[in-house]
C-alpha atoms as a PDB file:
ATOM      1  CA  UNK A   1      14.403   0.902  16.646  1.00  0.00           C
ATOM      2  CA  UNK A   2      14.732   1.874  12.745  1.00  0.00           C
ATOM      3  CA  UNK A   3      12.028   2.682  10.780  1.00  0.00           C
ATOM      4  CA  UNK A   4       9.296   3.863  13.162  1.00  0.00           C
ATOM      5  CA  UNK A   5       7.095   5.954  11.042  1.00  0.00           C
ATOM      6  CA  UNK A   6       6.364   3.049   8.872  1.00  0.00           C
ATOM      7  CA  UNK A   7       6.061   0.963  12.338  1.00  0.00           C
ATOM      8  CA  UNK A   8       3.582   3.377  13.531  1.00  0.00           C
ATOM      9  CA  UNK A   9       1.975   3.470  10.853  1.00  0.00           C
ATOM     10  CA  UNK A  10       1.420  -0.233  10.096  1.00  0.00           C
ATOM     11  CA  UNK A  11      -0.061  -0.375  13.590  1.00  0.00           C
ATOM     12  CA  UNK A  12      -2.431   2.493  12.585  1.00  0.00           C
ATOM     13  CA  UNK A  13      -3.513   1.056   9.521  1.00  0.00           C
ATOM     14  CA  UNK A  14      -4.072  -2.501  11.330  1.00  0.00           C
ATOM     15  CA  UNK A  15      -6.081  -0.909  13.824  1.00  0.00           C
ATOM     16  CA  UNK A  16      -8.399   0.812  11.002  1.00  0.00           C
ATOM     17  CA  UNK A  17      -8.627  -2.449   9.249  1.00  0.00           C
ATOM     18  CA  UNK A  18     -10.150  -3.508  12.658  1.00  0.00           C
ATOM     19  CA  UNK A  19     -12.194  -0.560  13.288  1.00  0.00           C
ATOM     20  CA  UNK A  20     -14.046  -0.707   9.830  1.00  0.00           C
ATOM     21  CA  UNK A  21     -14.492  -4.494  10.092  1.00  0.00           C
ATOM     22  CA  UNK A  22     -12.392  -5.983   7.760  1.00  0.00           C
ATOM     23  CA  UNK A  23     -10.464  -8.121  10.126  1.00  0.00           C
ATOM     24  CA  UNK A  24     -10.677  -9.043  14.165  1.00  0.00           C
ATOM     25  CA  UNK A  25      -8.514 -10.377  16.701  1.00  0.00           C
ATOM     26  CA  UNK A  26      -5.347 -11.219  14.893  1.00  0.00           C
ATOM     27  CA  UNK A  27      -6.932 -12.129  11.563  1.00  0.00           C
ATOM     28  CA  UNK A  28      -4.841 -10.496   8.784  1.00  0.00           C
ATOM     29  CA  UNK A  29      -1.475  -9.218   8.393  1.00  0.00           C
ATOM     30  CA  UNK A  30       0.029  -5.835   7.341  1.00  0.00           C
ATOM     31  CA  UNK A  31       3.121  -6.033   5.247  1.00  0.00           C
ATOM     32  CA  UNK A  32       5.737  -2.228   3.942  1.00  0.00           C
ATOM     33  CA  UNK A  33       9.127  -2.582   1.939  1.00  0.00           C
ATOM     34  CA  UNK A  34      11.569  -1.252   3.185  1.00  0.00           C
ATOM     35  CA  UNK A  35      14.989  -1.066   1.313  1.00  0.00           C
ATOM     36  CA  UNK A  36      16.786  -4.488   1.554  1.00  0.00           C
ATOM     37  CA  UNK A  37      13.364  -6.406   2.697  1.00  0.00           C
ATOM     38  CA  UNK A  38      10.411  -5.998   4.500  1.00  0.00           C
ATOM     39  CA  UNK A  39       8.464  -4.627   7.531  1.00  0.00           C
ATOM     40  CA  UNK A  40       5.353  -6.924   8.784  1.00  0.00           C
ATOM     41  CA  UNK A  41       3.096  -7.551  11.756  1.00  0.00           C
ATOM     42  CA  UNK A  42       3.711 -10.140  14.252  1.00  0.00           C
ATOM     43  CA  UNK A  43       1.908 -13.619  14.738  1.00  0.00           C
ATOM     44  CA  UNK A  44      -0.957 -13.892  17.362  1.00  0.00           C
ATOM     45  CA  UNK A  45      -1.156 -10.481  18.867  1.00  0.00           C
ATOM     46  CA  UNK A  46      -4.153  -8.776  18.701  1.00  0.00           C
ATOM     47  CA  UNK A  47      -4.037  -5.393  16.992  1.00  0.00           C
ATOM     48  CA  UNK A  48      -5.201  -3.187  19.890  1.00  0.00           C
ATOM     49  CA  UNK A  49      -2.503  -4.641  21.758  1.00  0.00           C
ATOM     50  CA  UNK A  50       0.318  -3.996  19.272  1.00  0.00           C
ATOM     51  CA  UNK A  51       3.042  -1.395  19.231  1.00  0.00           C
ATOM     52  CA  UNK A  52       5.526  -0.497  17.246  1.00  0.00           C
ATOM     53  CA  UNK A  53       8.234  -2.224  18.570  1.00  0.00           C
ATOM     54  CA  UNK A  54       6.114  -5.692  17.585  1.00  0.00           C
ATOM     55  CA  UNK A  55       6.336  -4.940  13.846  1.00  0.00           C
ATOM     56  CA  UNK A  56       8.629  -7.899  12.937  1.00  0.00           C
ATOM     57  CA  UNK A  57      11.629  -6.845  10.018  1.00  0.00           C
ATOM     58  CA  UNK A  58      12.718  -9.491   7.743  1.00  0.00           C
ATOM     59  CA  UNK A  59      15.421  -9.482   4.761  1.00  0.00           C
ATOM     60  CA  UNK A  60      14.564 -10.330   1.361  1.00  0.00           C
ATOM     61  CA  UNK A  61      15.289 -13.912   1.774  1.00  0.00           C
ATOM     62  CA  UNK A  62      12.827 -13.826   4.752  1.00  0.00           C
ATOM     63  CA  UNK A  63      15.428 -14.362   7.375  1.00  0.00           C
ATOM     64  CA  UNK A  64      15.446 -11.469  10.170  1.00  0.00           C
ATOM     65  CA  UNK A  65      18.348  -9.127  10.023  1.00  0.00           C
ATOM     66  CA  UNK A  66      21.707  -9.667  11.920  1.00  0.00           C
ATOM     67  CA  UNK A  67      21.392  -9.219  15.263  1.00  0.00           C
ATOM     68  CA  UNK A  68      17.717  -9.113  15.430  1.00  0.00           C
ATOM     69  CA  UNK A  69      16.847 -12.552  16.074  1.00  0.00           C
ATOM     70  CA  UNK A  70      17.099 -12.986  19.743  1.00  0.00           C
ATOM     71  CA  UNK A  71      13.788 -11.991  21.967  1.00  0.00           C
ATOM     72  CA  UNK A  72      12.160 -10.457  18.795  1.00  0.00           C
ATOM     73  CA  UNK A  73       8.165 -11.435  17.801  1.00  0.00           C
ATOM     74  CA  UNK A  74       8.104 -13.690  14.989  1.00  0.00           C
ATOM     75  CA  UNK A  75       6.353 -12.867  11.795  1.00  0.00           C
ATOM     76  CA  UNK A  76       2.888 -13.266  10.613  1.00  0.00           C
ATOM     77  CA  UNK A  77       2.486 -16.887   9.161  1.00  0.00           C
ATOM     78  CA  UNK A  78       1.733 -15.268   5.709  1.00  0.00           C
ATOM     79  CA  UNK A  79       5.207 -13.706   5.490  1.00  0.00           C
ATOM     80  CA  UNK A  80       5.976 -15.262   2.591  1.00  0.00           C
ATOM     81  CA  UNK A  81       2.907 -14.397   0.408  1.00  0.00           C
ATOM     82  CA  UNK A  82       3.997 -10.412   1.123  1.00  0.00           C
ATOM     83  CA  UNK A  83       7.705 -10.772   0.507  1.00  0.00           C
ATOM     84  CA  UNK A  84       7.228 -12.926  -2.512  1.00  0.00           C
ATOM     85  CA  UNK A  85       4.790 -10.235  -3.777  1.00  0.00           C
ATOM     86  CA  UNK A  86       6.934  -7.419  -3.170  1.00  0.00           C
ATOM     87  CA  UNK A  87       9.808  -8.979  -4.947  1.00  0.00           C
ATOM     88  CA  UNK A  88       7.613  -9.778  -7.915  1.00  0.00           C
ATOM     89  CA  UNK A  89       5.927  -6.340  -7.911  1.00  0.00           C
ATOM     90  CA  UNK A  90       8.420  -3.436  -7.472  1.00  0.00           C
ATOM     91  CA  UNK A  91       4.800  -1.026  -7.891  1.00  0.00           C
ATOM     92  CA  UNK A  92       3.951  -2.154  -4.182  1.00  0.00           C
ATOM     93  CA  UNK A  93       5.245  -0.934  -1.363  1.00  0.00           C
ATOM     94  CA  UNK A  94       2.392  -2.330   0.580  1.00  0.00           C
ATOM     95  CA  UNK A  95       0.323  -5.720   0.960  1.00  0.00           C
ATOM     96  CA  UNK A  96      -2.238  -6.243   2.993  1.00  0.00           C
ATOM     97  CA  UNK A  97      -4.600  -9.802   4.045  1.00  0.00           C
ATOM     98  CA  UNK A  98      -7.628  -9.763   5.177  1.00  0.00           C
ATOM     99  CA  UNK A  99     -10.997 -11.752   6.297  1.00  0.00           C
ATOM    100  CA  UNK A 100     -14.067  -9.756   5.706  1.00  0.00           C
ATOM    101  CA  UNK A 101     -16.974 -11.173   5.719  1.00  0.00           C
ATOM    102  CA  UNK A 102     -18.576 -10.971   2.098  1.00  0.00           C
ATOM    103  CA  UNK A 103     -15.375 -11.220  -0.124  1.00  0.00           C
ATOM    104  CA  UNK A 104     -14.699 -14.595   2.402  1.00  0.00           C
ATOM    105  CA  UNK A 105     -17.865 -16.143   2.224  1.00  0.00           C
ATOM    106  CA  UNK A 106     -17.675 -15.689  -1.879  1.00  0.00           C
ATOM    107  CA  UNK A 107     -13.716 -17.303  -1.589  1.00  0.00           C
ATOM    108  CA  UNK A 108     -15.514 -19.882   0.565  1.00  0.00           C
ATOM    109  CA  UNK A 109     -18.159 -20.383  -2.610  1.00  0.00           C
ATOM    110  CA  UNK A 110     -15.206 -20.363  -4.738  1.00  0.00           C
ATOM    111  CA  UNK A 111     -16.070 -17.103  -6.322  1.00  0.00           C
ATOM    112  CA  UNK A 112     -14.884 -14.263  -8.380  1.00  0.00           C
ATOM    113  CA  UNK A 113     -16.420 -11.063  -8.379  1.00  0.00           C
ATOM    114  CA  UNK A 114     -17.012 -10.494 -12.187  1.00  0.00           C
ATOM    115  CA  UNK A 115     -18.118  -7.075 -13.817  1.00  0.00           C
ATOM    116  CA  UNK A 116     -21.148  -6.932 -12.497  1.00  0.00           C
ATOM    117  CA  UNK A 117     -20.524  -3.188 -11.219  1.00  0.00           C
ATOM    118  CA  UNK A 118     -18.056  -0.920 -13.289  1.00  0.00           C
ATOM    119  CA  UNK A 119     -15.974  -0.360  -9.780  1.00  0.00           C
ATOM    120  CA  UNK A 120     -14.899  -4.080 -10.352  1.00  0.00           C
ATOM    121  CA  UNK A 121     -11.721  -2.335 -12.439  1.00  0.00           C
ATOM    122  CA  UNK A 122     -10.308  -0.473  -9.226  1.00  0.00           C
ATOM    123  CA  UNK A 123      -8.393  -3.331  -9.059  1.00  0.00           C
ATOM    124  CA  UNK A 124      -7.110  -3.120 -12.945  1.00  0.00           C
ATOM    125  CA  UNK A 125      -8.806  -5.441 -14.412  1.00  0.00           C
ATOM    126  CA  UNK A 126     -12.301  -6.605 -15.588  1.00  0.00           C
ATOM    127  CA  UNK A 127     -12.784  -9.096 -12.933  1.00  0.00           C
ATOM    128  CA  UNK A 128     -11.908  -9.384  -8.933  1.00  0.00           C
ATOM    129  CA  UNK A 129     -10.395 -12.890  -9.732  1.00  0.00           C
ATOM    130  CA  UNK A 130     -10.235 -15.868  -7.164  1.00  0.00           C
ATOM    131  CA  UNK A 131      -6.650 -17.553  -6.490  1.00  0.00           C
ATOM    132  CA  UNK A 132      -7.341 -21.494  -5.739  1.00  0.00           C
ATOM    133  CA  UNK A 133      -6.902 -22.752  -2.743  1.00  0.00           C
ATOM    134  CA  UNK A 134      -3.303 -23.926  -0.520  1.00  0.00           C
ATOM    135  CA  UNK A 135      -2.451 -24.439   2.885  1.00  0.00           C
ATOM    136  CA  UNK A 136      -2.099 -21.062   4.637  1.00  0.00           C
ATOM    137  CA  UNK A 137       1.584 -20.409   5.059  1.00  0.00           C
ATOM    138  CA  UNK A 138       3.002 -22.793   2.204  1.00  0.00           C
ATOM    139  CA  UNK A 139       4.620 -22.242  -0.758  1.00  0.00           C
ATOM    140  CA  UNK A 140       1.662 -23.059  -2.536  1.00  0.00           C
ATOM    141  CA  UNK A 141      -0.484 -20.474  -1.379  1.00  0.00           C
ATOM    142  CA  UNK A 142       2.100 -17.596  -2.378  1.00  0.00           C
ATOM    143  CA  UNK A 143       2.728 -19.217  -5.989  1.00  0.00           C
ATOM    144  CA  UNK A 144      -1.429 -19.536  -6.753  1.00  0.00           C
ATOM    145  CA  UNK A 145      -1.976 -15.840  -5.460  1.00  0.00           C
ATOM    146  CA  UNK A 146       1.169 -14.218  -7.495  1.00  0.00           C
ATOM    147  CA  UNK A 147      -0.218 -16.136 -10.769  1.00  0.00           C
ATOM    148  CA  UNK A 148      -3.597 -14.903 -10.326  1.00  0.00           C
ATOM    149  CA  UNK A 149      -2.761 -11.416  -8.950  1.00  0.00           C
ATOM    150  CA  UNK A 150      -0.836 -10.881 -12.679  1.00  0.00           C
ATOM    151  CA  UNK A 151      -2.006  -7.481 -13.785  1.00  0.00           C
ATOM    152  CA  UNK A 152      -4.355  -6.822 -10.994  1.00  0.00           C
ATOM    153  CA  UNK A 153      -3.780  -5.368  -7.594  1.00  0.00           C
ATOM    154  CA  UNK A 154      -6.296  -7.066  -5.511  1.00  0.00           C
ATOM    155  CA  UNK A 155      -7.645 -11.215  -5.134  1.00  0.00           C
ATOM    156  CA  UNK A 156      -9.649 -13.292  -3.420  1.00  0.00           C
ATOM    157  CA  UNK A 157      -8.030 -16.444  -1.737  1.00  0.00           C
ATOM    158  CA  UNK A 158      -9.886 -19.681  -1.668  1.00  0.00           C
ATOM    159  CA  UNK A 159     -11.682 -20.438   1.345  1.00  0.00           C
ATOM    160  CA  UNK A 160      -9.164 -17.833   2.900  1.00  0.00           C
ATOM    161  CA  UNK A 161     -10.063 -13.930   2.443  1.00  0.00           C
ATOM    162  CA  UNK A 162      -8.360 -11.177   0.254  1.00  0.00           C
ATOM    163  CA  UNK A 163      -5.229  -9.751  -0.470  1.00  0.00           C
ATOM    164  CA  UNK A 164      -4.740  -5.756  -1.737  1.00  0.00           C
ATOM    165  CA  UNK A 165      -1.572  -4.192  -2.150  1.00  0.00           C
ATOM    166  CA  UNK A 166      -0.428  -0.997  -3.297  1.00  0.00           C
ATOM    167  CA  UNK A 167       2.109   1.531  -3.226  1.00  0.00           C
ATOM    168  CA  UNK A 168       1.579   2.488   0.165  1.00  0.00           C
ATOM    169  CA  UNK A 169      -0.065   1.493   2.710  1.00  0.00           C
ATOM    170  CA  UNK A 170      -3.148   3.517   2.742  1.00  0.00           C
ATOM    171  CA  UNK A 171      -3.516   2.604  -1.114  1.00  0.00           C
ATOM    172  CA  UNK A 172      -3.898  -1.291  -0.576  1.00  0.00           C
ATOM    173  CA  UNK A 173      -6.255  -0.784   2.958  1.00  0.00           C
ATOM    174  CA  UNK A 174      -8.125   1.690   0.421  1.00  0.00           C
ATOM    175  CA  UNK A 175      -8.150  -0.840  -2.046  1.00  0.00           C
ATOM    176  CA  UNK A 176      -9.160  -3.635   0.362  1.00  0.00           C
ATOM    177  CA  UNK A 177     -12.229  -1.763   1.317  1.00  0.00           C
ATOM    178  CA  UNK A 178     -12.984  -1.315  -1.588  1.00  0.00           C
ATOM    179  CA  UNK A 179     -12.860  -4.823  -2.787  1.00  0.00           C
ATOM    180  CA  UNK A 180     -15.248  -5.784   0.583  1.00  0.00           C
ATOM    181  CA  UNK A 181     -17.300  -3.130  -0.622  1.00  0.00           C
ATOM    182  CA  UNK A 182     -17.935  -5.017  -4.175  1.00  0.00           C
ATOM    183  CA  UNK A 183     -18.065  -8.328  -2.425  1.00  0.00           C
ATOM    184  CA  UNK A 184     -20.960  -6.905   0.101  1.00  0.00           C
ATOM    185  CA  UNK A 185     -23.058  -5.404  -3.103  1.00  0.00           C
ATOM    186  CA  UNK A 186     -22.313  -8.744  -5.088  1.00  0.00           C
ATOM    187  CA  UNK A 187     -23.470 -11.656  -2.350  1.00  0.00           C
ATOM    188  CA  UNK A 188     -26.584  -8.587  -2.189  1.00  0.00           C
ATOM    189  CA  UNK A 189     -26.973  -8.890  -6.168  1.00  0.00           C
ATOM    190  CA  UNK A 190     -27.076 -12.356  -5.887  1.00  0.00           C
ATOM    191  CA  UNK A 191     -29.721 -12.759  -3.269  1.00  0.00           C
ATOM    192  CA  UNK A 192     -31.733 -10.639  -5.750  1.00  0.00           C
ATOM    193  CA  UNK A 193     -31.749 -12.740  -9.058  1.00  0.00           C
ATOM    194  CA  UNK A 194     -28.909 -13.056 -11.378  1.00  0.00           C
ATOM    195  CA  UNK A 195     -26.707  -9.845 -11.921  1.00  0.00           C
ATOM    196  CA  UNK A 196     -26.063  -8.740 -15.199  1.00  0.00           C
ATOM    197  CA  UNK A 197     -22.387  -9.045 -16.049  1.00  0.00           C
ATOM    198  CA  UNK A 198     -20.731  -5.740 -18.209  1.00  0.00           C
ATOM    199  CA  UNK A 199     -19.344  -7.562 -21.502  1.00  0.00           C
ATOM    200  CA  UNK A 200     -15.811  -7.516 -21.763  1.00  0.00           C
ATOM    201  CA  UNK A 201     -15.847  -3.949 -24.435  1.00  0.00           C
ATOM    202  CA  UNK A 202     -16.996  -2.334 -21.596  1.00  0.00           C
ATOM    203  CA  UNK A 203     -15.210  -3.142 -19.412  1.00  0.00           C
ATOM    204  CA  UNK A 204     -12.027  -2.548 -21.328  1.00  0.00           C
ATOM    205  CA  UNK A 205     -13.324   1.147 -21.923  1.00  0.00           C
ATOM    206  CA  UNK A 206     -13.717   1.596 -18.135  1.00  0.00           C
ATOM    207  CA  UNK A 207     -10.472   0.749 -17.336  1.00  0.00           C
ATOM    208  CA  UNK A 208      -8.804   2.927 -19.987  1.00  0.00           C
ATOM    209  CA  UNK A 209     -11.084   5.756 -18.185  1.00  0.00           C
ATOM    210  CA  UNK A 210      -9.703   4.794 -14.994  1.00  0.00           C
ATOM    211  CA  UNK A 211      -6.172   4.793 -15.855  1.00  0.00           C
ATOM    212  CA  UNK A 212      -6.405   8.418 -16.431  1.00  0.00           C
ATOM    213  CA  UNK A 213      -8.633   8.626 -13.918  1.00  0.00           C
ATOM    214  CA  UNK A 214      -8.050  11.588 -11.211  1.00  0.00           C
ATOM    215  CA  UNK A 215      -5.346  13.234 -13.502  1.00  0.00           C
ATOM    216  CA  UNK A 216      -4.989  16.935 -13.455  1.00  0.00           C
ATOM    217  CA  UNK A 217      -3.517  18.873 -16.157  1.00  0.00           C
ATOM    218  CA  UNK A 218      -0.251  20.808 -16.327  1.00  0.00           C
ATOM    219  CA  UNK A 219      -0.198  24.021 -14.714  1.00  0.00           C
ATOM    220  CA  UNK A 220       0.786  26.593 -17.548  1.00  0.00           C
ATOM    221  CA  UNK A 221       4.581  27.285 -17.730  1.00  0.00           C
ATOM    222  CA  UNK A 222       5.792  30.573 -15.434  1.00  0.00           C
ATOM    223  CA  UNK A 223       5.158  33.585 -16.813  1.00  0.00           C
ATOM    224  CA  UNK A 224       1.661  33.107 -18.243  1.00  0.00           C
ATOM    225  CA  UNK A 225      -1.231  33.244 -17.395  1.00  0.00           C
ATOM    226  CA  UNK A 226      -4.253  30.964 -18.028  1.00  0.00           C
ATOM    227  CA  UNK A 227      -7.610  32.333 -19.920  1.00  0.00           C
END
């Protein structure tokens, strides 16, 4: 079996998506590159039941490699939203889908989460946006959510659920948290009146802050010493 460590650890990560809520049964699917295509997790099997050996490998065409077609689990029906973002995106290594409650119920509303909260930029820009609605599976679905994930990392999906990606796998189930997170405090805002929306200056400052956000500076060339 090649690749096992990034087997193991889609199982891991599946499991935690579980664990914290943001999917159950065998909502969702976990997607990692790997060189010459793509690693993701099988159709219909629920993740506490999943091994390694389950993760499903498919070429960048989509096709499973030579010799691995017979007796292996077939892919997630979303396969084609994660390889077409992975080809589109060489900054991902990782996609994730997911179903959690609040950021689903506002894709069922046919929502956005806008800038009412400054964390609204983890995802790079000043707006969670929503990608309209397709059939799950279809061509259509893959083509709305790579135009509306252009310059962002993270979208809602029409009366569907989220997608996060990042360069690894712990990035984008970070990221999808997070987005839940903002969904949660959002349907919460609304409940309580009308939020106020940060205007678009604002928001452009915060995500200049958050580019350079968590960046340390150089340590001082051998030799000397910092004062």
């Amino acid at each position: 079996m090649k690749h096992v460590k990034q087997r193991r650890e889609l199982v891991a990560q599946a499991r935690r998506l579980v664990d914290i809520g943001l999917n159950r049964g065998t909502s969702g699917n976990l997607s990692a590159r790997i060189p010459g295509g793509l690693l993701i997790t099988p159709s219909g099997i629920t993740y506490d039941e999943m091994t390694p050996g389950d993760i499903v490998e498919l070429d960048a065409r989509g096709g499973a490699p030579i010799g691995e077609t017979e007796g292996r689990r077939l892919p997630s029906s979303e396969w084609r939203i994660h390889l077409d973002i992975l080809a589109a995106r060489d900054e991902f290594g990782a996609v994730i889908h997911a179903h959690p409650i609040f950021a689903t119920a506002l894709a069922c509303n046919r929502r956005a989460i806008p800038a009412f909260h400054y964390m609204v930029a983890v995802a790079g820009g000043s707006s969670i946006p929503l990608a309209p609605y397709a059939t799950f599976g279809t061509k259509a679905l893959s083509r709305n959510i790579l135009r509306t994930m252009k310059g962002v990392t993270a979208c809602l999906v029409a009366n569907h659920g989220i997608i996060a990606a990042g360069a690894t796998l712990s990035q984008a189930a970070d990221l999808a948290v997070e987005v839940e997170t903002l969904a949660e405090q959002y349907v919460h805002a609304l409940q309580a009146g009308k939020p106020k929306i940060l205007p678009k200056a604002e928001m452009a400052k915060i995500l200049r802050k958050f580019r350079a956000y968590g960046q340390q500076p150089a340590p001082p060339p051998k030799g000397r010493r910092r004062r």
